[in-house]
Protein backbone atom coordinates (compact mmCIF):
# COMPACT_ATOMS: atom_id res chain seq x y z
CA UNK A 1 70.93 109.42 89.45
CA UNK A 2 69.26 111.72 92.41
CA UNK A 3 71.42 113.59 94.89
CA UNK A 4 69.63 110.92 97.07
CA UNK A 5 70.78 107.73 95.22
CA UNK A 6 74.16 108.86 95.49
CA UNK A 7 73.64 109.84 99.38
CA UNK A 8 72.33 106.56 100.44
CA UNK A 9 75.19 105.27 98.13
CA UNK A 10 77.40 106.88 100.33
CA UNK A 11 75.44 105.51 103.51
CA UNK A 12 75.85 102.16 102.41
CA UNK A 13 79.23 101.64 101.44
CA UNK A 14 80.34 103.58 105.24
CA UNK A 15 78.34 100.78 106.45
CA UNK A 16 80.05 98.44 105.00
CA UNK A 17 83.06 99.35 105.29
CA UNK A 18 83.32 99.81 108.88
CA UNK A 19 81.84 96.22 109.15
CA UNK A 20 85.01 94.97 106.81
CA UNK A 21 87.51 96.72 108.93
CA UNK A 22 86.11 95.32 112.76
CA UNK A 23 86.45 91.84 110.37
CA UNK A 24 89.95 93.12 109.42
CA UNK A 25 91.01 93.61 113.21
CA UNK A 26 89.35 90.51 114.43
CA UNK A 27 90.73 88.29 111.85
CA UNK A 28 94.21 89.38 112.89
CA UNK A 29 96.18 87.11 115.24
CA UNK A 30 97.69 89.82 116.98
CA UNK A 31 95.31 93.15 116.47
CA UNK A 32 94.08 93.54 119.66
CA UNK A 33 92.18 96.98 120.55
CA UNK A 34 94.02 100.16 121.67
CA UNK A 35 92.55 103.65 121.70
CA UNK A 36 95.00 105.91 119.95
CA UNK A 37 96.93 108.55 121.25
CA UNK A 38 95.74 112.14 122.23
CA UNK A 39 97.92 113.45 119.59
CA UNK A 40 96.52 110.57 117.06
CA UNK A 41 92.90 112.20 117.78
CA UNK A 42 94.31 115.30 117.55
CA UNK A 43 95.80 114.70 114.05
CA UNK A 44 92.80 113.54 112.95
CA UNK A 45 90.49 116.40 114.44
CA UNK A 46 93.19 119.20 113.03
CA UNK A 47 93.59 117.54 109.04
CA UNK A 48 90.10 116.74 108.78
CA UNK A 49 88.71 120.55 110.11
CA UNK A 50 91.11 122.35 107.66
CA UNK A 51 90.14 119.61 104.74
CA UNK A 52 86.80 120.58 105.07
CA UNK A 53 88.01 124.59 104.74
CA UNK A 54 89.59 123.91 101.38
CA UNK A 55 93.26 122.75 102.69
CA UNK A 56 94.24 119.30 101.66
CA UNK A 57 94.09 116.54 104.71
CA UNK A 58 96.53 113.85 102.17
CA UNK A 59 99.68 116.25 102.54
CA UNK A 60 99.27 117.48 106.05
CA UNK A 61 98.41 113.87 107.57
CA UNK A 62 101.65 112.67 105.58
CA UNK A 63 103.65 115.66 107.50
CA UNK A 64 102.62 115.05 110.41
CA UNK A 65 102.95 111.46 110.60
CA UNK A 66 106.14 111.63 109.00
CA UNK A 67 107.43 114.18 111.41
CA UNK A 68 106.37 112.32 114.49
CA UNK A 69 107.65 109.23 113.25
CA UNK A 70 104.03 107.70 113.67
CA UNK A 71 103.48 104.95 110.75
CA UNK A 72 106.37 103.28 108.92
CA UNK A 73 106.32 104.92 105.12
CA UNK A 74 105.10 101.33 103.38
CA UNK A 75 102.21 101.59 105.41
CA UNK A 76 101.54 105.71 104.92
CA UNK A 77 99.30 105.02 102.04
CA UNK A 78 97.00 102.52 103.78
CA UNK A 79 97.05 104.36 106.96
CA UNK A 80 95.80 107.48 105.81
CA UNK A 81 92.76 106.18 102.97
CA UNK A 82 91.54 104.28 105.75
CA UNK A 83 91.54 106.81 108.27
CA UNK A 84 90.02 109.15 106.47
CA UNK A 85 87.60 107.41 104.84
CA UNK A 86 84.63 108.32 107.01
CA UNK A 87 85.73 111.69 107.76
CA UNK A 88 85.67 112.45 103.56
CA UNK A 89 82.38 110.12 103.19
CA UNK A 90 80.65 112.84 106.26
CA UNK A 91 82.19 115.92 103.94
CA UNK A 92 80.85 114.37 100.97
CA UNK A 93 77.16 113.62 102.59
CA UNK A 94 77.46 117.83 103.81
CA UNK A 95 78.63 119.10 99.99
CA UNK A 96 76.16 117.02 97.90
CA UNK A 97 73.72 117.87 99.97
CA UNK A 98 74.39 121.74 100.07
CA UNK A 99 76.01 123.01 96.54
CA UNK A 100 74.49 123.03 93.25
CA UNK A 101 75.81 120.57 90.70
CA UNK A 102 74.50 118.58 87.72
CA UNK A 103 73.88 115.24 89.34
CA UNK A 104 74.17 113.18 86.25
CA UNK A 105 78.18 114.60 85.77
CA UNK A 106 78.49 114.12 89.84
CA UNK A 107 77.77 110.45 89.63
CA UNK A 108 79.78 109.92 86.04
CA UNK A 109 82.30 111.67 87.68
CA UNK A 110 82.16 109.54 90.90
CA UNK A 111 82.03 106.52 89.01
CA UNK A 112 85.85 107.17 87.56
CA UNK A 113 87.39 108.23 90.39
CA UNK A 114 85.91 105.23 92.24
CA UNK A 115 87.25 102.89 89.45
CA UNK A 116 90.71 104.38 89.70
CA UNK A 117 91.08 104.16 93.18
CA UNK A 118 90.34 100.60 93.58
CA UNK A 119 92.51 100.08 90.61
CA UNK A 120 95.26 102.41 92.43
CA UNK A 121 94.99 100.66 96.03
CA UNK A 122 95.79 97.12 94.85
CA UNK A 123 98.82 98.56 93.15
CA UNK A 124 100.42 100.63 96.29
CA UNK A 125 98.87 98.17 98.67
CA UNK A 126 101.84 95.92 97.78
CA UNK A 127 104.94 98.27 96.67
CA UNK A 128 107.68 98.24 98.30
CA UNK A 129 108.79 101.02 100.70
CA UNK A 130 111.57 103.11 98.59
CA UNK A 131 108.57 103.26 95.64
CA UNK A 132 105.86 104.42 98.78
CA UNK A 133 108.20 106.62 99.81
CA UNK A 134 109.51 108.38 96.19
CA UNK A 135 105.69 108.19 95.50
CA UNK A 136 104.41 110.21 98.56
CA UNK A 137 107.26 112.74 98.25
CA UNK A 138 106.21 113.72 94.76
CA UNK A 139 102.62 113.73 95.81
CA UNK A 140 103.43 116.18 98.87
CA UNK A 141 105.67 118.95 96.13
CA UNK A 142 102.66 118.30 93.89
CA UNK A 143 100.22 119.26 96.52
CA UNK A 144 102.61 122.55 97.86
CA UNK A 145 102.74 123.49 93.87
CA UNK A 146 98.88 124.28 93.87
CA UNK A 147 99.16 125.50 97.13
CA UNK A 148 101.41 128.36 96.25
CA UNK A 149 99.77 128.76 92.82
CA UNK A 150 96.28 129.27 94.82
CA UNK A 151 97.71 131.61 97.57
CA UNK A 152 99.31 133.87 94.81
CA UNK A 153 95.72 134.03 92.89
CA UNK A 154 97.23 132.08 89.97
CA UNK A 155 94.51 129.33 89.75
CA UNK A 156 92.05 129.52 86.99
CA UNK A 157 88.84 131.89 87.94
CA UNK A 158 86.00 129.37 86.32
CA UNK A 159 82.68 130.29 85.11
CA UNK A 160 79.46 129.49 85.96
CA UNK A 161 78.33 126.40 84.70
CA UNK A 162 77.35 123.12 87.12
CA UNK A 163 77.88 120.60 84.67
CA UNK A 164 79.94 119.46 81.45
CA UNK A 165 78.31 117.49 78.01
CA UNK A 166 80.53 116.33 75.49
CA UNK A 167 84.29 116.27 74.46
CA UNK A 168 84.28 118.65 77.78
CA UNK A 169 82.80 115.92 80.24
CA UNK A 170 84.62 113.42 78.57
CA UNK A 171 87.91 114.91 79.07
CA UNK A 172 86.84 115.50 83.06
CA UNK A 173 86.02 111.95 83.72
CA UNK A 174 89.23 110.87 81.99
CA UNK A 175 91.23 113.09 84.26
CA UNK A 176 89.08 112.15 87.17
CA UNK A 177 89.76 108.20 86.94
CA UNK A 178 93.81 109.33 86.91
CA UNK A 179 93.08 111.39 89.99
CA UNK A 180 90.92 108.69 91.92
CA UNK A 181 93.81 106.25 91.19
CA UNK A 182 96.45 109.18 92.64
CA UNK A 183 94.31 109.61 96.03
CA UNK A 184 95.66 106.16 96.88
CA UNK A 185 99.56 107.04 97.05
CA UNK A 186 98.68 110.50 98.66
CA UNK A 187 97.74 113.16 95.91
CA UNK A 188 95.13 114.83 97.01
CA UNK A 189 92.25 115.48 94.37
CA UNK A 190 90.67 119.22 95.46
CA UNK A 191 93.33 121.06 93.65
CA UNK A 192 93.16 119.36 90.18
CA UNK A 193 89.68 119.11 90.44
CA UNK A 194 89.59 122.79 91.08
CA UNK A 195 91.64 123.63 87.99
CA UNK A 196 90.01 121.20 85.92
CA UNK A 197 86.59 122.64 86.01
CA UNK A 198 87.55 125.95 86.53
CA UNK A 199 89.23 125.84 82.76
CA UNK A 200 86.55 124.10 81.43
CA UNK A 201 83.97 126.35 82.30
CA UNK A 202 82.36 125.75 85.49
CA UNK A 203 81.42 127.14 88.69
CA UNK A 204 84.47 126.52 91.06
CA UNK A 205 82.25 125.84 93.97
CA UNK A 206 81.40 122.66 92.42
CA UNK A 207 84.36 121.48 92.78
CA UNK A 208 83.63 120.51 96.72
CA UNK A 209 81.38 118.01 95.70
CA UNK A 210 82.86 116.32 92.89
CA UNK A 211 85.99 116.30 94.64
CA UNK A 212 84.46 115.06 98.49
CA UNK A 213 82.20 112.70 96.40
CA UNK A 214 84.77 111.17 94.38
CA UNK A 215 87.46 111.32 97.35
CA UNK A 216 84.85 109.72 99.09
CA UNK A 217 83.92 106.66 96.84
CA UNK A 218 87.99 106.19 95.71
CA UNK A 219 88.54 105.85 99.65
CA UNK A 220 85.89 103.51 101.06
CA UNK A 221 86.22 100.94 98.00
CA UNK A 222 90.28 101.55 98.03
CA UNK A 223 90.44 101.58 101.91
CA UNK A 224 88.58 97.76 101.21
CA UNK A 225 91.58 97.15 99.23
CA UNK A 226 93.85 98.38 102.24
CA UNK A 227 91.89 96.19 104.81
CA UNK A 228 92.29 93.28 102.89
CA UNK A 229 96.14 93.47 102.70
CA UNK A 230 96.01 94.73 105.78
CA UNK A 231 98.87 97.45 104.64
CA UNK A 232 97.80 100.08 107.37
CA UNK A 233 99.10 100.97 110.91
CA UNK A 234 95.29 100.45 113.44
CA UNK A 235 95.95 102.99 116.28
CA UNK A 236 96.92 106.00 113.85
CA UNK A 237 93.91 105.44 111.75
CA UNK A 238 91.47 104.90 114.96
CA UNK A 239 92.54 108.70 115.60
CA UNK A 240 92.10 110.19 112.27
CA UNK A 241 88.77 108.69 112.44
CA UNK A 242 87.47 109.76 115.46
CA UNK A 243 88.84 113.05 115.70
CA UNK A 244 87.81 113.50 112.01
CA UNK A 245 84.31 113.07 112.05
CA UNK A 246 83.66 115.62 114.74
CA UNK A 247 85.99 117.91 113.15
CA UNK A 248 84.00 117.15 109.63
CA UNK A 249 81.28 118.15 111.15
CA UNK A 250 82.06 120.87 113.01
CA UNK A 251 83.77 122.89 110.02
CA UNK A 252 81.23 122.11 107.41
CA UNK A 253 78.01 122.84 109.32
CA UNK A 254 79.05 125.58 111.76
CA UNK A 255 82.62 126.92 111.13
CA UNK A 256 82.52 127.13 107.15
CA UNK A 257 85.20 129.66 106.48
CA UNK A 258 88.02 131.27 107.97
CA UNK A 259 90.83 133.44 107.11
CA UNK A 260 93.52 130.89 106.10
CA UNK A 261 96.23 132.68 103.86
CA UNK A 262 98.82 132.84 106.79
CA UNK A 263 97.99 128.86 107.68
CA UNK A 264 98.32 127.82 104.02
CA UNK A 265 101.68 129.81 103.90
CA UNK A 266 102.98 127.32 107.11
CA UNK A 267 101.44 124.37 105.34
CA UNK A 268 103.50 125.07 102.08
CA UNK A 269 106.88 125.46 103.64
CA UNK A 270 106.11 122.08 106.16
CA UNK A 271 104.45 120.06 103.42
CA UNK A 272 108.29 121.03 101.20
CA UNK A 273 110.05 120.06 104.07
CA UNK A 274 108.05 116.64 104.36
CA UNK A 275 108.37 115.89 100.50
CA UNK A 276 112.87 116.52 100.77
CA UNK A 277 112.58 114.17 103.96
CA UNK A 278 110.58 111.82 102.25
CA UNK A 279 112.32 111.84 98.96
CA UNK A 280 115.79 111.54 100.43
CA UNK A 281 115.10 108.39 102.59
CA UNK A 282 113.50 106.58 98.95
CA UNK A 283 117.34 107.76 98.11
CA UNK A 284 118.92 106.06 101.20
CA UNK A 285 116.28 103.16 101.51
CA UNK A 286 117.25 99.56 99.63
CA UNK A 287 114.71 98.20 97.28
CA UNK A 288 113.84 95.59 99.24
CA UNK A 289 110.13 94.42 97.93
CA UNK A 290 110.10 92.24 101.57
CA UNK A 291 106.47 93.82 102.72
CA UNK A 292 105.21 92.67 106.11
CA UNK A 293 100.76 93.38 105.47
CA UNK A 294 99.83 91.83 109.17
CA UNK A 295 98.27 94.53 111.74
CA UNK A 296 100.52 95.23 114.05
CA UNK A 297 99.43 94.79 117.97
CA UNK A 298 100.45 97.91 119.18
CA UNK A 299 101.01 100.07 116.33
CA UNK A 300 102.35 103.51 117.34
């Protein structure tokens, strides 16, 4: 498959999926629409700019939301694959486009991730809150683990190879199907991607693509998944999409570095302090499996 294939792949499936969720809103009794917030644009704009730099946007948009007491925690998951859906499908269309991979592993690789997040979405589209909850907080330690281990130089330097044959590539896509099937309760892919290829030989760059490519294709057939249970707060998402996009855009085709060590150092110690908030209310919180999927009118 051709860097264009997977492209208009890409093109297609955005397409689509924004024509599910205006169905989504309009089949909803009480979804009416609101614009969101400044600081719901602003959340968007901020997580998607730094995702595109290399820092996770999973673990900060949990942060934040949780912090600002923005989306209930049943409907975290939902809220954040489909707002950030088309901001990861723009980063995707920049990385393919710009960094050297084999395109025959991109799409195999792709092709698991985007099995196991539709496979992951229809199982956290209807947990119940404690498991969200104990879920997400694990996901946000895991993500501050390879934070720290990349700010102290401990991730694994990689070689120079853009693609994998054999026991190698099969052991990738294996991994990769776990990890597209982890983007849907908030583990965000970049960092095992990175250490993935990076021990088995290959260039680290191409780790942007596989990992905005597969992000990209896990989120816009799991974020159907989301629509259709309608597990996802409408305003917050609104702003993570249009703030993201711009941002997306912005960072990847002008911006495309800055220093960052002091911001990941911040992110670390406020993504910890998200997981121990998050983990002790899956502590407090009954088990109660009673899951309310409607879109709410005037979600916060």
């Amino acid at each position: 498959m051709t860097k264009s294939a997977l492209l208009a792949a890409i093109v297609l499936l955005a397409v689509l999926f924004v024509a599910r969720w205006i169905q989504a809103v309009r089949r909803s009794d009480n979804a009416t629409w609101h614009w969101p917030s400044p600081i719901q644009w602003l959340i968007g704009a901020a997580v998607n700019f730094f995702d595109t730099l290399g820092i996770g946007s999973l673990a900060t948009t949990t942060t934040a939301f949780k912090a600002l007491r923005m989306v209930p925690d049943e409907r975290l998951p939902g809220t954040m694959i489909v707002g950030l859906t088309l901001p990861v499908a723009a980063q995707a269309l920049i990385f393919i486009t710009v960094v050297q991979i084999d395109t025959t592993m991109l799409a195999l690789m792709i092709a698991t991730a985007l099995a196991g997040g539709w496979l992951g979405a229809g199982v956290v589209s209807q947990l119940p809150r404690r498991r969200i909850q104990a879920g997400m907080g694990t996901a946000l330690l895991v993500a501050a683990l390879f934070m720290v281990l990349s700010q102290l130089g401990l991730m694994p330097g990689g070689g120079e190879g853009l693609g994998l044959t054999g026991p190698r590539l099969l052991l990738a896509l294996a991994v990769n199907f776990v990890l597209g099937a982890l983007i849907m309760v908030g583990i965000g892919n970049y960092g095992p991607t990175f250490v993935l290829l990076s021990v088995l030989g290959m260039d680290p760059r191409a780790a942007f693509p596989i990992m905005m490519g597969s992000g990209a294709f896990a989120a816009l057939l799991g974020g159907l998944r989301f629509l259709k249970a309608g597990s996802f707060s409408l305003r917050p998402a609104i702003g993570l999409t249009l703030g993201g996009v711009p941002a997306v855009l912005v960072a990847g085709l002008l911006v495309k570095s800055l220093p960052l060590d002091v911001l990941r150092w911040v992110v670390v110690v406020v993504v910890v302090y998200a997981a121990v908030v998050m983990l002790r209310a899956a502590t407090a919180s009954p088990a109660s499996t009673d899951r309310d999927h409607t879109i709410p009118s005037r979600a916060p």
